[in-house]
Protein backbone atom coordinates (compact mmCIF):
# COMPACT_ATOMS: atom_id res chain seq x y z
CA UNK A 1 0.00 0.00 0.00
CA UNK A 2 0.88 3.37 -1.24
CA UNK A 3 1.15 6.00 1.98
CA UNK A 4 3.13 8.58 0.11
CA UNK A 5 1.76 11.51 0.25
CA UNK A 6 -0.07 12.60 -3.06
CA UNK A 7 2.31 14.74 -5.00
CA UNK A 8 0.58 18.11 -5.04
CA UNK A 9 -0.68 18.04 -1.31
CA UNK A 10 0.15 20.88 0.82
CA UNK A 11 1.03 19.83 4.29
CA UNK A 12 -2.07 20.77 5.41
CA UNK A 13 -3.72 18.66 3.03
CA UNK A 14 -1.60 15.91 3.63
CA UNK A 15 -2.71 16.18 6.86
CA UNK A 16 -6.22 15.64 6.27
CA UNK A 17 -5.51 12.98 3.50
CA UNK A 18 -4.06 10.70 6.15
CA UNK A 19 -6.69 11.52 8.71
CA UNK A 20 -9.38 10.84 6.48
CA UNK A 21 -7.81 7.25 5.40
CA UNK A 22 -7.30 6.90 9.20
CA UNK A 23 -11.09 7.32 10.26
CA UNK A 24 -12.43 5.07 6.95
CA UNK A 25 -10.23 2.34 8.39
CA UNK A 26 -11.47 3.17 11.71
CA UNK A 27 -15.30 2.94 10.50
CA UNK A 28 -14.21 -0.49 8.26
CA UNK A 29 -13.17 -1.87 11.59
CA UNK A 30 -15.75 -0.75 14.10
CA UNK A 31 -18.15 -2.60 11.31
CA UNK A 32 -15.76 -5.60 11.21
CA UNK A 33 -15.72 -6.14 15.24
CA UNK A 34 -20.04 -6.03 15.20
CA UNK A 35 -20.33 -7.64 12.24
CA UNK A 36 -17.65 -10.42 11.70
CA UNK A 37 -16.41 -12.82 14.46
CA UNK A 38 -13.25 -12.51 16.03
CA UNK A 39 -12.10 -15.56 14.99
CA UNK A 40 -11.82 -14.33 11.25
CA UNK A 41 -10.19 -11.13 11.95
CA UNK A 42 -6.95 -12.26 10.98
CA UNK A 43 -5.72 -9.04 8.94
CA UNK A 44 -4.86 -5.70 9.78
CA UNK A 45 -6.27 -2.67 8.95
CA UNK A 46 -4.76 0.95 7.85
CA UNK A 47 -5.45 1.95 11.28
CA UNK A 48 -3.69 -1.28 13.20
CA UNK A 49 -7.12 -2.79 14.28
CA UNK A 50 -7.52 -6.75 13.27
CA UNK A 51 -10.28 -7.53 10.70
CA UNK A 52 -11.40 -10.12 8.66
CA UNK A 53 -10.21 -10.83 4.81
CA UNK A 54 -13.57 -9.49 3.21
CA UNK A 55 -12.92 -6.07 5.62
CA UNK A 56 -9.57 -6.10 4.87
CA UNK A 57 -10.23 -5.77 0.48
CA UNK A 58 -12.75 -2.70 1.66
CA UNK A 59 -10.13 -1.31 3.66
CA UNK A 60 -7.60 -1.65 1.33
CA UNK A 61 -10.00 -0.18 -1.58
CA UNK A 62 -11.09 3.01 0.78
CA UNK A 63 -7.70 3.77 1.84
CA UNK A 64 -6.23 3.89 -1.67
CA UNK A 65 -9.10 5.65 -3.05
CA UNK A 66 -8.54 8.34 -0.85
CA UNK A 67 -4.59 8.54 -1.30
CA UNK A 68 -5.76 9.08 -4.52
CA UNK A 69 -8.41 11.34 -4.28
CA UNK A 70 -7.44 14.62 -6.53
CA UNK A 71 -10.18 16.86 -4.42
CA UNK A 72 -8.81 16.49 -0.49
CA UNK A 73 -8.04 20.22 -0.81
CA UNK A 74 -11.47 21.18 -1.13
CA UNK A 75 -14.20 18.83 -0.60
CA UNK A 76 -16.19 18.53 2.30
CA UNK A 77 -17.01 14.78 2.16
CA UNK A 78 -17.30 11.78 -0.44
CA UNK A 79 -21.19 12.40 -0.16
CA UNK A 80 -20.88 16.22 -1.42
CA UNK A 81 -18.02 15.79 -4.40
CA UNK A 82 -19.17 15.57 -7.64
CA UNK A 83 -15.90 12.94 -8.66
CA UNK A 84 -16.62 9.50 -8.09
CA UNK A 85 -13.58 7.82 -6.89
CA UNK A 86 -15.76 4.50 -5.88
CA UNK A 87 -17.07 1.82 -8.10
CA UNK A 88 -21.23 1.75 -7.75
CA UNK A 89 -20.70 -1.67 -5.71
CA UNK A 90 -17.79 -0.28 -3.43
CA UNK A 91 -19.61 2.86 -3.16
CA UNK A 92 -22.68 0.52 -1.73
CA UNK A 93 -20.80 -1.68 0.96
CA UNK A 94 -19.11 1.83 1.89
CA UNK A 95 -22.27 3.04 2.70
CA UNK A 96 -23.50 0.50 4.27
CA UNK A 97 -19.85 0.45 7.06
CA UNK A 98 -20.90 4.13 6.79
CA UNK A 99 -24.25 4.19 8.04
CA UNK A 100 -23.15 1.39 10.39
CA UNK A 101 -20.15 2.78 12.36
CA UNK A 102 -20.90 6.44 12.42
CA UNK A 103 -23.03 7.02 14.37
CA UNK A 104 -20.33 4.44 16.74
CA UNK A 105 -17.89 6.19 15.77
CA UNK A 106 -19.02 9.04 18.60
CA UNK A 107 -17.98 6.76 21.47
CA UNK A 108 -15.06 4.65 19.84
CA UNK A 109 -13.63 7.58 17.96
CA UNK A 110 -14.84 10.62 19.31
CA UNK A 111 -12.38 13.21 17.70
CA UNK A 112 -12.26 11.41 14.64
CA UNK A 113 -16.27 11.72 14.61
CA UNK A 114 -16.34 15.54 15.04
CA UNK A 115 -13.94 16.11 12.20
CA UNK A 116 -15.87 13.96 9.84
CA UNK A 117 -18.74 15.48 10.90
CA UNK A 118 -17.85 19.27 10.45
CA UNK A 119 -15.94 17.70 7.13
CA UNK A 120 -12.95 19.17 8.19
């Protein structure tokens, strides 16, 4: 996996590029612990929790997809940009860890949460 910085970040948006692929892992594997047993959480995720194989793809996917994302200087969230980094069947099972895990994310993640929140 890629975690080079994207070549025309500022540090600033560096900063929020990594942040952002921290709290999708962080959402992949509040999802995985609910969803998946512990025995199959055998891989590691972006942001060191263990998940399972099928988690791990996702996590994998989300993270490069935002390394690569050419709007992290100015969009607000996934949601709101009008450049579709995610396939129509990624896009669904990231909503679905989405809808899942945010509204966890509050009590597992609470920092993480605000930012994502206030899309900052």
């Amino acid at each position: 996996m890629n975690n080079a910085p994207h070549n025309s970040d500022t540090p600033q948006t560096a900063k929020r590029r990594k942040r952002e692929m921290r709290t999708i892992s962080q959402m992949i594997a509040i999802y995985c612990a609910k969803n998946h047993s512990a025995a199959i959480r055998s891989k590691t995720a972006y942001c060191g929790e263990s998940i399972c194989a099928e988690c791990a793809e996702l996590d994998a996917y989300a993270v490069a997809r935002t390394q690569n994302c050419r709007k992290m200087d100015v969009k607000t969230s996934c949601e709101n940009c009008e450049n579709r980094c995610y396939q129509a069947s990624e896009r669904e099972r990231i909503c679905t860890v989405m809808r899942f895990s945010g509204p966890r994310m509050i009590s597992k993640h609470p920092i993480a949460a605000i930012r994502h929140l206030l899309g900052k």
